[in-house]
PDB file of N, CA and C in Angstrom:
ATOM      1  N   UNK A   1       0.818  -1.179   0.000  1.00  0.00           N
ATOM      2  CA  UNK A   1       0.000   0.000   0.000  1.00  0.00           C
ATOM      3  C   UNK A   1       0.867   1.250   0.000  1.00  0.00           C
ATOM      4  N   UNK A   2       0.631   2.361  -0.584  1.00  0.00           N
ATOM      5  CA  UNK A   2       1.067   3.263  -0.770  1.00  0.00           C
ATOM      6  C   UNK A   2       0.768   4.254   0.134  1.00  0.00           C
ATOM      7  N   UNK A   3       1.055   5.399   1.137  1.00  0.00           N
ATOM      8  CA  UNK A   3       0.928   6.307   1.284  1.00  0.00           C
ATOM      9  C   UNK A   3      -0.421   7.018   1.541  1.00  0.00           C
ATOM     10  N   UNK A   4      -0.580   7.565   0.295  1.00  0.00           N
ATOM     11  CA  UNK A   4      -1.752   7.926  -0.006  1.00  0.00           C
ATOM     12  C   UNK A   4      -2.836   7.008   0.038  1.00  0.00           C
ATOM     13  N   UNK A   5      -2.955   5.565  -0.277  1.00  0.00           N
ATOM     14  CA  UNK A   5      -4.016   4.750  -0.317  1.00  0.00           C
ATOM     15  C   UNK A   5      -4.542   4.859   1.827  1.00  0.00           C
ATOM     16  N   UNK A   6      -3.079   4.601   2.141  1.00  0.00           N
ATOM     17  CA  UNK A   6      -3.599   5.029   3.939  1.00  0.00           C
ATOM     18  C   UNK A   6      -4.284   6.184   4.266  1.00  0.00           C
ATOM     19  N   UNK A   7      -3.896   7.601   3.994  1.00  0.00           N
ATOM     20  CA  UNK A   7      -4.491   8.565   4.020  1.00  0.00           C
ATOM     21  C   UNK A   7      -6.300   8.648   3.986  1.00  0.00           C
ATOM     22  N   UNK A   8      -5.813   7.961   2.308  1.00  0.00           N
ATOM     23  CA  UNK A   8      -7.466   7.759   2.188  1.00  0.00           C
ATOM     24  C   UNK A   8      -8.433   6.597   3.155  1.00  0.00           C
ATOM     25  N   UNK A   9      -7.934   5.754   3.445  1.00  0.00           N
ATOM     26  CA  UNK A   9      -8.360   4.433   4.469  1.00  0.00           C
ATOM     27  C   UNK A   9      -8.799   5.623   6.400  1.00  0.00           C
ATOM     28  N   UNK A  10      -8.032   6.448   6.207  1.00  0.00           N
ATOM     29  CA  UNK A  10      -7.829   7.370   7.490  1.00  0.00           C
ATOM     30  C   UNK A  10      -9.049   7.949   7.694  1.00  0.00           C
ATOM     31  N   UNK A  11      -8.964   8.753   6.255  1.00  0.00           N
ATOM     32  CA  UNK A  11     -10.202   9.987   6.487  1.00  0.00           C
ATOM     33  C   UNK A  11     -11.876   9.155   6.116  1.00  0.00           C
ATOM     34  N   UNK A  12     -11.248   8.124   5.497  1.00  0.00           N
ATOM     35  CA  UNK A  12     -13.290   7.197   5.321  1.00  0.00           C
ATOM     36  C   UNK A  12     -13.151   7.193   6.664  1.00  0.00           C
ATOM     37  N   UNK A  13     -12.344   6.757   7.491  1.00  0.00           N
ATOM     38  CA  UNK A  13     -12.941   6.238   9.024  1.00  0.00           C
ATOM     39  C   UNK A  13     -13.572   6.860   9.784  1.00  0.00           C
ATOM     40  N   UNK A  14     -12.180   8.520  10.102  1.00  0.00           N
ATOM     41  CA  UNK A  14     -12.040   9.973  10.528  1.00  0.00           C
ATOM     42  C   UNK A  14     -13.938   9.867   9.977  1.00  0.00           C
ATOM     43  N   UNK A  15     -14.168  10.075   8.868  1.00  0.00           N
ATOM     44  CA  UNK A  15     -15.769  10.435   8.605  1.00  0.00           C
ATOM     45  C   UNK A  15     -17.019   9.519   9.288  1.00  0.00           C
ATOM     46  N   UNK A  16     -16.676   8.328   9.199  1.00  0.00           N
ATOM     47  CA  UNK A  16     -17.365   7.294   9.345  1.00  0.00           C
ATOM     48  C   UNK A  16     -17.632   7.597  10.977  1.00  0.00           C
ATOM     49  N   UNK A  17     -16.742   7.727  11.803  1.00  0.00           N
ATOM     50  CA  UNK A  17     -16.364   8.290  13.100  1.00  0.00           C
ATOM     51  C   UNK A  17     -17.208   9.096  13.826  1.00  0.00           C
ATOM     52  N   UNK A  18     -16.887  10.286  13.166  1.00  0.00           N
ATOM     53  CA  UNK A  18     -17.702  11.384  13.006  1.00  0.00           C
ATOM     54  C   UNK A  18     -19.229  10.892  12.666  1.00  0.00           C
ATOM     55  N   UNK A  19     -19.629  10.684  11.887  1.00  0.00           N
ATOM     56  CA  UNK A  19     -20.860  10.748  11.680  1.00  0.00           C
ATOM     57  C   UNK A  19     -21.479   9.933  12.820  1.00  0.00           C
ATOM     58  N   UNK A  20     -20.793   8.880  13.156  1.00  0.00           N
ATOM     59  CA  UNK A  20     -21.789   7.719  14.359  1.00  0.00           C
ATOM     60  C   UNK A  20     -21.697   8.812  15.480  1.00  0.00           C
ATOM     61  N   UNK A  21     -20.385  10.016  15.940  1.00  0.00           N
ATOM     62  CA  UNK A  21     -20.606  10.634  17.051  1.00  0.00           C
ATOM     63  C   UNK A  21     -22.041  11.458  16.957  1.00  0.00           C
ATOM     64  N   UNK A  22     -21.812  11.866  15.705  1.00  0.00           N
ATOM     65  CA  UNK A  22     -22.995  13.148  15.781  1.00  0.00           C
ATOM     66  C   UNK A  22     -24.374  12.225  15.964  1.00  0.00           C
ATOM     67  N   UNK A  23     -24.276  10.740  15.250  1.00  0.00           N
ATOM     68  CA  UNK A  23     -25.634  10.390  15.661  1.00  0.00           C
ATOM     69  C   UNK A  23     -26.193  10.405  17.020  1.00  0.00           C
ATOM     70  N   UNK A  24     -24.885   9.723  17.784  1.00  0.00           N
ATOM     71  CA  UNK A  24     -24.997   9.266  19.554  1.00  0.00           C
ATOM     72  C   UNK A  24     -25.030  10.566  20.461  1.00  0.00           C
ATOM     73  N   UNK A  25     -24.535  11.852  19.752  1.00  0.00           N
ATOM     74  CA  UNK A  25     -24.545  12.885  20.580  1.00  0.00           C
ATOM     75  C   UNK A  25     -26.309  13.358  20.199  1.00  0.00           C
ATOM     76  N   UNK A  26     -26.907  13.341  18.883  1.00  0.00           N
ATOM     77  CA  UNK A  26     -28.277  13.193  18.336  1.00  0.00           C
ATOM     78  C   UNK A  26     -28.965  12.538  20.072  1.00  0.00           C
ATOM     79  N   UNK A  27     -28.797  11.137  19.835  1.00  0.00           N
ATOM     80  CA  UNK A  27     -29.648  10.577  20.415  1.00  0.00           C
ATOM     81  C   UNK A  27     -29.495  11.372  22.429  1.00  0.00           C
ATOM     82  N   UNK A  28     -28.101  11.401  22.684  1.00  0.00           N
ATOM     83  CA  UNK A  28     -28.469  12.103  24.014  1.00  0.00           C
ATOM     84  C   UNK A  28     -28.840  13.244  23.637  1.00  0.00           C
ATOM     85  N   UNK A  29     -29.005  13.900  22.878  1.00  0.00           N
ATOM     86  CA  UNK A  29     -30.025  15.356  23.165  1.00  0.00           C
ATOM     87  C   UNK A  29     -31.170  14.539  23.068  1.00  0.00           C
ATOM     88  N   UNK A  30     -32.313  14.110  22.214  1.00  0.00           N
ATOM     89  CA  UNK A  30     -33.374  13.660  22.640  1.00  0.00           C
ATOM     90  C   UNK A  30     -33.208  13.242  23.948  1.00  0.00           C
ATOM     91  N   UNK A  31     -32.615  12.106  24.325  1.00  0.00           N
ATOM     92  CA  UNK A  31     -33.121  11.763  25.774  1.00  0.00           C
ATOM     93  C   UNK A  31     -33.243  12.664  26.503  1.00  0.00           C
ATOM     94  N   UNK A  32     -31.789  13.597  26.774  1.00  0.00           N
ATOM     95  CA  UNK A  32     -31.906  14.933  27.626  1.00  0.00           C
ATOM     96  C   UNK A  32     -33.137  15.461  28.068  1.00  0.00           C
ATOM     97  N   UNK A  33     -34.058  15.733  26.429  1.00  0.00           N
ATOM     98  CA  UNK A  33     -35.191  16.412  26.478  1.00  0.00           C
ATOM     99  C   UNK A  33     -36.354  16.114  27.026  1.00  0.00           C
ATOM    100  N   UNK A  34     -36.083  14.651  26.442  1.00  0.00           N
ATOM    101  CA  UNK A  34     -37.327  13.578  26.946  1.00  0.00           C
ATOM    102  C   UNK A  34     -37.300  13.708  28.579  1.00  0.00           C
ATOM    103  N   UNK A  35     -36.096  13.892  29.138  1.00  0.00           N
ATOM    104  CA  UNK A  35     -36.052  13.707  30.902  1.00  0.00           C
ATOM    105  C   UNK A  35     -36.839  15.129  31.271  1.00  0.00           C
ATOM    106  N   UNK A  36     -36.498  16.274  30.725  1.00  0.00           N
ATOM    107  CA  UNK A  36     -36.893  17.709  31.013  1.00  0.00           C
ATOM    108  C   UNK A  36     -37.781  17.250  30.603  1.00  0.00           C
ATOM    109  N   UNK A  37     -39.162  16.949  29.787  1.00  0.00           N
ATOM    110  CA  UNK A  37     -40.636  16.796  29.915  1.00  0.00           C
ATOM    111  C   UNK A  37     -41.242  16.086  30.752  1.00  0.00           C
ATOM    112  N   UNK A  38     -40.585  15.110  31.185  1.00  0.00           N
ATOM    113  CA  UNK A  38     -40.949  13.709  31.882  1.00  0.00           C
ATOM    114  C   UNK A  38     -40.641  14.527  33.403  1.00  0.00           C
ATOM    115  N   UNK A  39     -39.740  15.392  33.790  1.00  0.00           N
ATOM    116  CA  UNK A  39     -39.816  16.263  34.769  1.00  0.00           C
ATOM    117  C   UNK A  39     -41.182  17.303  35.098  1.00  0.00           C
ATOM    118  N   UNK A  40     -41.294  17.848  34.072  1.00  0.00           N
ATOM    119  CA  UNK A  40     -41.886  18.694  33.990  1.00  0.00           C
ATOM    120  C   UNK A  40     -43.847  18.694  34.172  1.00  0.00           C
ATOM    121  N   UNK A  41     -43.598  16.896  33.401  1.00  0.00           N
ATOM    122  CA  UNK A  41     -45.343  16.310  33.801  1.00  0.00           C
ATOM    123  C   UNK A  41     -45.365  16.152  35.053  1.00  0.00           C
ATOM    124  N   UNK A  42     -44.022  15.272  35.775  1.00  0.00           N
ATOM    125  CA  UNK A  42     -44.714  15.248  37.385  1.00  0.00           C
ATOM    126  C   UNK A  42     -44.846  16.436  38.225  1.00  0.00           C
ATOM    127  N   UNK A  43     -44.280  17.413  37.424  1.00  0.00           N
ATOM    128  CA  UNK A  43     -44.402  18.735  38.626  1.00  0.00           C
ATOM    129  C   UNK A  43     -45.985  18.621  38.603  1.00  0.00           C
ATOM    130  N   UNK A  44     -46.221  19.244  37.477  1.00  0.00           N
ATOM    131  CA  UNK A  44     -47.734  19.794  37.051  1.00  0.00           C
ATOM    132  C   UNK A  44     -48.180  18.732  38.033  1.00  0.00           C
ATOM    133  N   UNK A  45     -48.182  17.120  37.360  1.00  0.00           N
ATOM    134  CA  UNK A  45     -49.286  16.694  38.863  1.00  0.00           C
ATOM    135  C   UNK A  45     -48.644  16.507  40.066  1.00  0.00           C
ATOM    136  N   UNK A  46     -47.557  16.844  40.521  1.00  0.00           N
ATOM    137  CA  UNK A  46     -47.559  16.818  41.629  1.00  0.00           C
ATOM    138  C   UNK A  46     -48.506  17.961  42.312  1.00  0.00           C
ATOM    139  N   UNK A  47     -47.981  19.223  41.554  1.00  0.00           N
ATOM    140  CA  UNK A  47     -48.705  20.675  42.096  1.00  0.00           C
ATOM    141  C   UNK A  47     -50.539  20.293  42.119  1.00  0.00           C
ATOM    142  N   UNK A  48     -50.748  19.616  40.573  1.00  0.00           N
ATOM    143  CA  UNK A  48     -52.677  19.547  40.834  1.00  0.00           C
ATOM    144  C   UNK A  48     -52.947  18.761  42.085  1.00  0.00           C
ATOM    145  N   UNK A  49     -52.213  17.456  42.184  1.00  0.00           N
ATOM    146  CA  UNK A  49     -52.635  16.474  43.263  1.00  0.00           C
ATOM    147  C   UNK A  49     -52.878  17.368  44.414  1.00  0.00           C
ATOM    148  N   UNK A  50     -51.907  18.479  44.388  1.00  0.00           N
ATOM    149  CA  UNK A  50     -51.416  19.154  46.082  1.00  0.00           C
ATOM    150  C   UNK A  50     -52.695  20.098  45.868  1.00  0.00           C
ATOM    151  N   UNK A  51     -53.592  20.915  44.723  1.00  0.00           N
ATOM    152  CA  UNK A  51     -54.051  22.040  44.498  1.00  0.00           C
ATOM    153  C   UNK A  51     -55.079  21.790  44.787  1.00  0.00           C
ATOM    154  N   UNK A  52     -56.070  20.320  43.810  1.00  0.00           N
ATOM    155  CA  UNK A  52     -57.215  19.847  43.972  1.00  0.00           C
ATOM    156  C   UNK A  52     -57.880  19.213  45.132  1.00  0.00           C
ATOM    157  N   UNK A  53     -58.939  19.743  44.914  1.00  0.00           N
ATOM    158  CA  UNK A  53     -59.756  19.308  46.493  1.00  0.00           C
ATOM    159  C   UNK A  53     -59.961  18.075  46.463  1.00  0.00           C
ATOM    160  N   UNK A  54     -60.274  17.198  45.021  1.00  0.00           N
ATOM    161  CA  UNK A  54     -60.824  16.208  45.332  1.00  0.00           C
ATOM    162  C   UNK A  54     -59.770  15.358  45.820  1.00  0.00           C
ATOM    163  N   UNK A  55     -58.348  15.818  45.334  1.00  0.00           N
ATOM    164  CA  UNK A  55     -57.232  14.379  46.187  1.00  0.00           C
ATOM    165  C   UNK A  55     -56.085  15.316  46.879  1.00  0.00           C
ATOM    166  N   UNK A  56     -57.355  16.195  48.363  1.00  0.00           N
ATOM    167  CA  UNK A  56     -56.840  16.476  49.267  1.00  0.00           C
ATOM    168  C   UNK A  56     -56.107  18.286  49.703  1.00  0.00           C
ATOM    169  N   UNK A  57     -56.522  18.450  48.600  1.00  0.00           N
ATOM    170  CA  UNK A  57     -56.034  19.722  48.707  1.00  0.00           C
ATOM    171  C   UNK A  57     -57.301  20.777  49.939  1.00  0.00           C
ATOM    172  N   UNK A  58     -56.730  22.255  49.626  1.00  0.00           N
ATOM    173  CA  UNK A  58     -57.698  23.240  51.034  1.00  0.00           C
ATOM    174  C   UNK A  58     -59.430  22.978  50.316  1.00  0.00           C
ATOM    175  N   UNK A  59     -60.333  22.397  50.642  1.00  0.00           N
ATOM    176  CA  UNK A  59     -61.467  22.929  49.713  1.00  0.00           C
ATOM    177  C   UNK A  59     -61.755  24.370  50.291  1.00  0.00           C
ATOM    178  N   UNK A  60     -62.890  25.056  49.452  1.00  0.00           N
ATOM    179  CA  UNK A  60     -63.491  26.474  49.688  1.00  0.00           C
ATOM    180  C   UNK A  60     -64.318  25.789  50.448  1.00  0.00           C
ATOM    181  N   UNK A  61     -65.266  27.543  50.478  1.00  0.00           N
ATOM    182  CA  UNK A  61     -65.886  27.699  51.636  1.00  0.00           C
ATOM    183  C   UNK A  61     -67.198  26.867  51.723  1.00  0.00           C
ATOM    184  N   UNK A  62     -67.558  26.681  50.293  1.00  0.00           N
ATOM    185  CA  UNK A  62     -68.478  25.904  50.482  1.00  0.00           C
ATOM    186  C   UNK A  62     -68.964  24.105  50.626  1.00  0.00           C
ATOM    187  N   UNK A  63     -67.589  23.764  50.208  1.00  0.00           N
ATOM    188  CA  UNK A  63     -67.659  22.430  50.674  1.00  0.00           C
ATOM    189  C   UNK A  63     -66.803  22.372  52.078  1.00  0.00           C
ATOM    190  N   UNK A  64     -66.301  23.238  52.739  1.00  0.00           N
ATOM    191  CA  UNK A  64     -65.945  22.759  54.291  1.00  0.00           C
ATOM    192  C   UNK A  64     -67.049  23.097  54.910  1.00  0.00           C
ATOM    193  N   UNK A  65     -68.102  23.765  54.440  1.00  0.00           N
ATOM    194  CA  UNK A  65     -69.368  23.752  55.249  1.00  0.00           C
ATOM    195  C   UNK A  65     -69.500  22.474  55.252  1.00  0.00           C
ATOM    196  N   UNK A  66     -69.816  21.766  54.054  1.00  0.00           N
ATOM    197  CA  UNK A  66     -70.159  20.374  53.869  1.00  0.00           C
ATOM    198  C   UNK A  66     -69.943  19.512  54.700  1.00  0.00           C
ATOM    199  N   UNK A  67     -68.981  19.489  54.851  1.00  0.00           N
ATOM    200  CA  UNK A  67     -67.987  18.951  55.068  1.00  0.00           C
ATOM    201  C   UNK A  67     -67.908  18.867  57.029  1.00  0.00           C
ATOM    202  N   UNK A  68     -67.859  19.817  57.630  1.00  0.00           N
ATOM    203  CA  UNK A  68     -68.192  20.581  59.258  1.00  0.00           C
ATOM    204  C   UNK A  68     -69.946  19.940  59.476  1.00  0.00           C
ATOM    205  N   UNK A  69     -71.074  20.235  58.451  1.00  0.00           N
ATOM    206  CA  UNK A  69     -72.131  19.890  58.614  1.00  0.00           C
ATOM    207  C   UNK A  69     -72.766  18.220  58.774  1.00  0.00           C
ATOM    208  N   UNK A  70     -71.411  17.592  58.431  1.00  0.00           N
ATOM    209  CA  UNK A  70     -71.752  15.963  57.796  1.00  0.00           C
ATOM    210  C   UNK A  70     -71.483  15.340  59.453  1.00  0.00           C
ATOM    211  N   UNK A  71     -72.331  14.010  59.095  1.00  0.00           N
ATOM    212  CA  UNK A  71     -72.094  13.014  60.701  1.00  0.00           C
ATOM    213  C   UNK A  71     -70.861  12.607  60.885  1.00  0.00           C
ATOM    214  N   UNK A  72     -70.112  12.718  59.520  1.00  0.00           N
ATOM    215  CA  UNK A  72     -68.287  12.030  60.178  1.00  0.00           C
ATOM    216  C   UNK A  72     -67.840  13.017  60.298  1.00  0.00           C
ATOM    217  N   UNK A  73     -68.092  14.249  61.056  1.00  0.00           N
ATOM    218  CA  UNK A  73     -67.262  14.935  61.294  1.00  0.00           C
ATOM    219  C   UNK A  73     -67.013  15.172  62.823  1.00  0.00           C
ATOM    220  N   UNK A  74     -65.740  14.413  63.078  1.00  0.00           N
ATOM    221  CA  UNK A  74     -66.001  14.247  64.974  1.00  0.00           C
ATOM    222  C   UNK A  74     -65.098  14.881  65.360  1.00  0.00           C
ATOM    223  N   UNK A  75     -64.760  15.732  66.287  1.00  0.00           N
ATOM    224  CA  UNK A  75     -63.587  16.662  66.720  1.00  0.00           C
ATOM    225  C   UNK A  75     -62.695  16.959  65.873  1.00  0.00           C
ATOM    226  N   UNK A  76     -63.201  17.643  65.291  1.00  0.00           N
ATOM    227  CA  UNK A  76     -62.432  18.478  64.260  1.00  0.00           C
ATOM    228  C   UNK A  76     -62.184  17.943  62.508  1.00  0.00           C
ATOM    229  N   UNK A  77     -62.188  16.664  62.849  1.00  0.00           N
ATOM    230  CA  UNK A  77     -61.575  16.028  61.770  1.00  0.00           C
ATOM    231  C   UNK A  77     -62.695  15.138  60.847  1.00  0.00           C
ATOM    232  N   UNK A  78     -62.422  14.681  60.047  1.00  0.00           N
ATOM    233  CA  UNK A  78     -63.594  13.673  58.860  1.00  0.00           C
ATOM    234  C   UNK A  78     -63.069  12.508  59.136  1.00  0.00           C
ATOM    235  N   UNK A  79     -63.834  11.455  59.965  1.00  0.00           N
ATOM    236  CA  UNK A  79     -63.806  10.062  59.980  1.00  0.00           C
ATOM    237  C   UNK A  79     -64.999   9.184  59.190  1.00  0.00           C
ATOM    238  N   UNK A  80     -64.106   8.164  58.829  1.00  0.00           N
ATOM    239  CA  UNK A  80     -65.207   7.390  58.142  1.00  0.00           C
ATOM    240  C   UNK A  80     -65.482   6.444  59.446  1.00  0.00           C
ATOM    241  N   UNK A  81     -67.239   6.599  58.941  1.00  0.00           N
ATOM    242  CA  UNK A  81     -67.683   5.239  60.086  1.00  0.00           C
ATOM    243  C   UNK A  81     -67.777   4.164  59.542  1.00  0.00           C
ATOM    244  N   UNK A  82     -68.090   3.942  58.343  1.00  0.00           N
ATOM    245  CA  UNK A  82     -68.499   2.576  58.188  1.00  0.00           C
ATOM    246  C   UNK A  82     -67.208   2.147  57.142  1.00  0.00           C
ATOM    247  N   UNK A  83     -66.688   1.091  57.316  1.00  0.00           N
ATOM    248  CA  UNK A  83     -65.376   0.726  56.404  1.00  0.00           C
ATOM    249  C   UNK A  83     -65.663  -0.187  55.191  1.00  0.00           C
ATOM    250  N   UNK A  84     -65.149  -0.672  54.269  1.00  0.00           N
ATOM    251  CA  UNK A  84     -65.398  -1.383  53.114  1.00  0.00           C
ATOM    252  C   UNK A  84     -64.589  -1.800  53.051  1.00  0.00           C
ATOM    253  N   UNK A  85     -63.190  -1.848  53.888  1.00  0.00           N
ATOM    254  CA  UNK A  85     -61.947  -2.436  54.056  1.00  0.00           C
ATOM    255  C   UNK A  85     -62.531  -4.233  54.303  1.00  0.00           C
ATOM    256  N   UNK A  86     -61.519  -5.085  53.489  1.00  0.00           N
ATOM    257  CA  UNK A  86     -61.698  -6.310  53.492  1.00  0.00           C
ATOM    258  C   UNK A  86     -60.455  -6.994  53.689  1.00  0.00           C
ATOM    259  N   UNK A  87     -60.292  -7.529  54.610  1.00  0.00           N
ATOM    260  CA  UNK A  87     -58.378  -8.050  54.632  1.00  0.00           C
ATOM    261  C   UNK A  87     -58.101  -9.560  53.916  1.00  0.00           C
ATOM    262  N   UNK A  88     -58.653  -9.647  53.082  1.00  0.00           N
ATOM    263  CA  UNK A  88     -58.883 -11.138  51.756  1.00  0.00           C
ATOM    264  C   UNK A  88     -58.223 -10.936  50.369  1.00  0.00           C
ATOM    265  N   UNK A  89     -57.060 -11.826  50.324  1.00  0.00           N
ATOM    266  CA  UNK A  89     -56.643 -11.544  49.159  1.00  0.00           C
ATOM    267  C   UNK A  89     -57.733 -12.401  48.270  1.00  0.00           C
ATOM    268  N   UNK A  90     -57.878 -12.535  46.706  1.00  0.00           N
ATOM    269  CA  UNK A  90     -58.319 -12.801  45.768  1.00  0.00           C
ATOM    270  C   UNK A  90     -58.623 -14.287  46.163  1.00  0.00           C
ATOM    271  N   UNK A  91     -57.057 -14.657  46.170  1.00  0.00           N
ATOM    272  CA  UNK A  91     -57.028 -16.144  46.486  1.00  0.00           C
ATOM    273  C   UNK A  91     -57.328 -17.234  47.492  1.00  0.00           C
ATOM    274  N   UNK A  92     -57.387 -16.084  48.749  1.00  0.00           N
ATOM    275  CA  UNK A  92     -58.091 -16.800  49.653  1.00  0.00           C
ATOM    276  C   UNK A  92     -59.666 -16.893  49.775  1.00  0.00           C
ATOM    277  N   UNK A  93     -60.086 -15.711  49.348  1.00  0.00           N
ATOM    278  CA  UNK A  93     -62.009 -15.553  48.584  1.00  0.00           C
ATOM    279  C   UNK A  93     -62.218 -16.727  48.200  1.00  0.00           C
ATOM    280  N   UNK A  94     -61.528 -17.127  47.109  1.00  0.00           N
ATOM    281  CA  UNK A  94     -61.777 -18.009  46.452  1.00  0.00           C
ATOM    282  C   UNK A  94     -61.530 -19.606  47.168  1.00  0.00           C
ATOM    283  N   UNK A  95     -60.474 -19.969  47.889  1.00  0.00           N
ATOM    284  CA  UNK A  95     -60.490 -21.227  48.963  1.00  0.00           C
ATOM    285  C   UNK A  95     -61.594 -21.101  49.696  1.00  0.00           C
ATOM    286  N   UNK A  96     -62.066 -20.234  50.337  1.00  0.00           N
ATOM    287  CA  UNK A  96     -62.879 -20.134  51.277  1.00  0.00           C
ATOM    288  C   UNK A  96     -64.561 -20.389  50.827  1.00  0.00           C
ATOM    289  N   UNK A  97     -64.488 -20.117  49.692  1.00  0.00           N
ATOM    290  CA  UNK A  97     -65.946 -20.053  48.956  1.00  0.00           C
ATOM    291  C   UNK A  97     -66.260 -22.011  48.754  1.00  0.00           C
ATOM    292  N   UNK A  98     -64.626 -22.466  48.420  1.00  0.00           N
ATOM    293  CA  UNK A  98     -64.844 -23.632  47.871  1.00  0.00           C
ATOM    294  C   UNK A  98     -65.116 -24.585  49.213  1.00  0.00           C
ATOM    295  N   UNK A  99     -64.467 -24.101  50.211  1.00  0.00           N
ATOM    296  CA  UNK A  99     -64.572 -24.803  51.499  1.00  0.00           C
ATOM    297  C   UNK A  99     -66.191 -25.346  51.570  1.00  0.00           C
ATOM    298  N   UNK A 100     -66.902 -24.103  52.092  1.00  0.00           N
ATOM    299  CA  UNK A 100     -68.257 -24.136  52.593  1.00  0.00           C
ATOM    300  C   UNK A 100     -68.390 -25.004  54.076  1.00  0.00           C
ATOM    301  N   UNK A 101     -69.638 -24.408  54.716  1.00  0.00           N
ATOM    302  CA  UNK A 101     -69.995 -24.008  55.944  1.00  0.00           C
ATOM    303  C   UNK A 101     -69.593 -25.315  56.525  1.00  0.00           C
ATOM    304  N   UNK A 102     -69.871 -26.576  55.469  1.00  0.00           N
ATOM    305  CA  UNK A 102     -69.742 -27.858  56.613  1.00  0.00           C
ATOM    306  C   UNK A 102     -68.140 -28.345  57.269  1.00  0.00           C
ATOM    307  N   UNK A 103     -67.387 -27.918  56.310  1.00  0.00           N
ATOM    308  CA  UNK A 103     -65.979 -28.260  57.007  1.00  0.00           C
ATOM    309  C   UNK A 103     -65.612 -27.117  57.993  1.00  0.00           C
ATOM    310  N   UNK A 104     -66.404 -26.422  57.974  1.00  0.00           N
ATOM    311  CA  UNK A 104     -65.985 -25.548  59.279  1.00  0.00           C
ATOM    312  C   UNK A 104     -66.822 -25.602  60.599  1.00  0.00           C
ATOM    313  N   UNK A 105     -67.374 -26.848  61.193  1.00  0.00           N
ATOM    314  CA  UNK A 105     -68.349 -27.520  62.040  1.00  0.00           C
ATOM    315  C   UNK A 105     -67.309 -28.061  62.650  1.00  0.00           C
ATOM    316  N   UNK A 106     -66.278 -27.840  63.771  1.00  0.00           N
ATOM    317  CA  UNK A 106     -65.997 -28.635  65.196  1.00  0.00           C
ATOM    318  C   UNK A 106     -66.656 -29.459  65.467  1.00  0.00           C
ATOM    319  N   UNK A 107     -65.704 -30.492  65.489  1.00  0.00           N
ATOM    320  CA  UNK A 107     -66.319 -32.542  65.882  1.00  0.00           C
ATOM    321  C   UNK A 107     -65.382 -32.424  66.972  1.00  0.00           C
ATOM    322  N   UNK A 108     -66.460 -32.511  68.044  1.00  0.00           N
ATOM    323  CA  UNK A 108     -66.307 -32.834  69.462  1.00  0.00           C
ATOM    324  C   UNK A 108     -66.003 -34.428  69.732  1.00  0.00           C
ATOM    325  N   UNK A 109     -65.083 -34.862  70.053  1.00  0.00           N
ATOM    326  CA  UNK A 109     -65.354 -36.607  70.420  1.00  0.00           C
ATOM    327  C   UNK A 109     -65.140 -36.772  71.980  1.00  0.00           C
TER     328      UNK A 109
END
């Protein structure tokens, strides 16, 4: 090989080089950006979550009347009286259904 044939073998690369940087430097600016939006959505809901009444924020004046006027409202605060809380996973619902009432009858001997 001659000289010049290296030169030329140099600068295809030198280019070839180059161009994959500019792609990969391409692709971290998108991501960059993508992170600054993906920032920028959780503010917004963080701030609505914190703003809105319905998940907890100050309400006005007219639903803390509501609110002061209602039966769960016991020293100061909003309690629930009646619960809908169920401590059953899926899977035990389902054993328990298959059981039925007679295997759960204590045999006295």
């Amino acid at each position: 090989m001659t000289d010049y044939s290296l030169i030329i073998r140099y600068n295809h690369l030198k280019l070839i080089t180059e161009a994959y940087l500019e792609i990969f430097f391409t692709i971290l600016n998108i991501i960059k950006y993508l992170i600054y939006i993906l920032i920028a959505i959780a503010i917004v809901i963080f701030i609505f979550l914190k703003v809105s009444p319905a998940f907890g924020g100050t309400p006005d004046k007219d639903a803390l009347k509501t609110i002061e006027n209602s039966q769960n409202f016991i020293e100061g605060k909003f309690q629930n009286i009646k619960t809908n809380y169920t401590n059953f996973r899926s899977s035990e619902k389902k054993r328990l259904s298959r059981i039925g009432s007679h295997h759960l009858k204590i045999k006295i001997h």
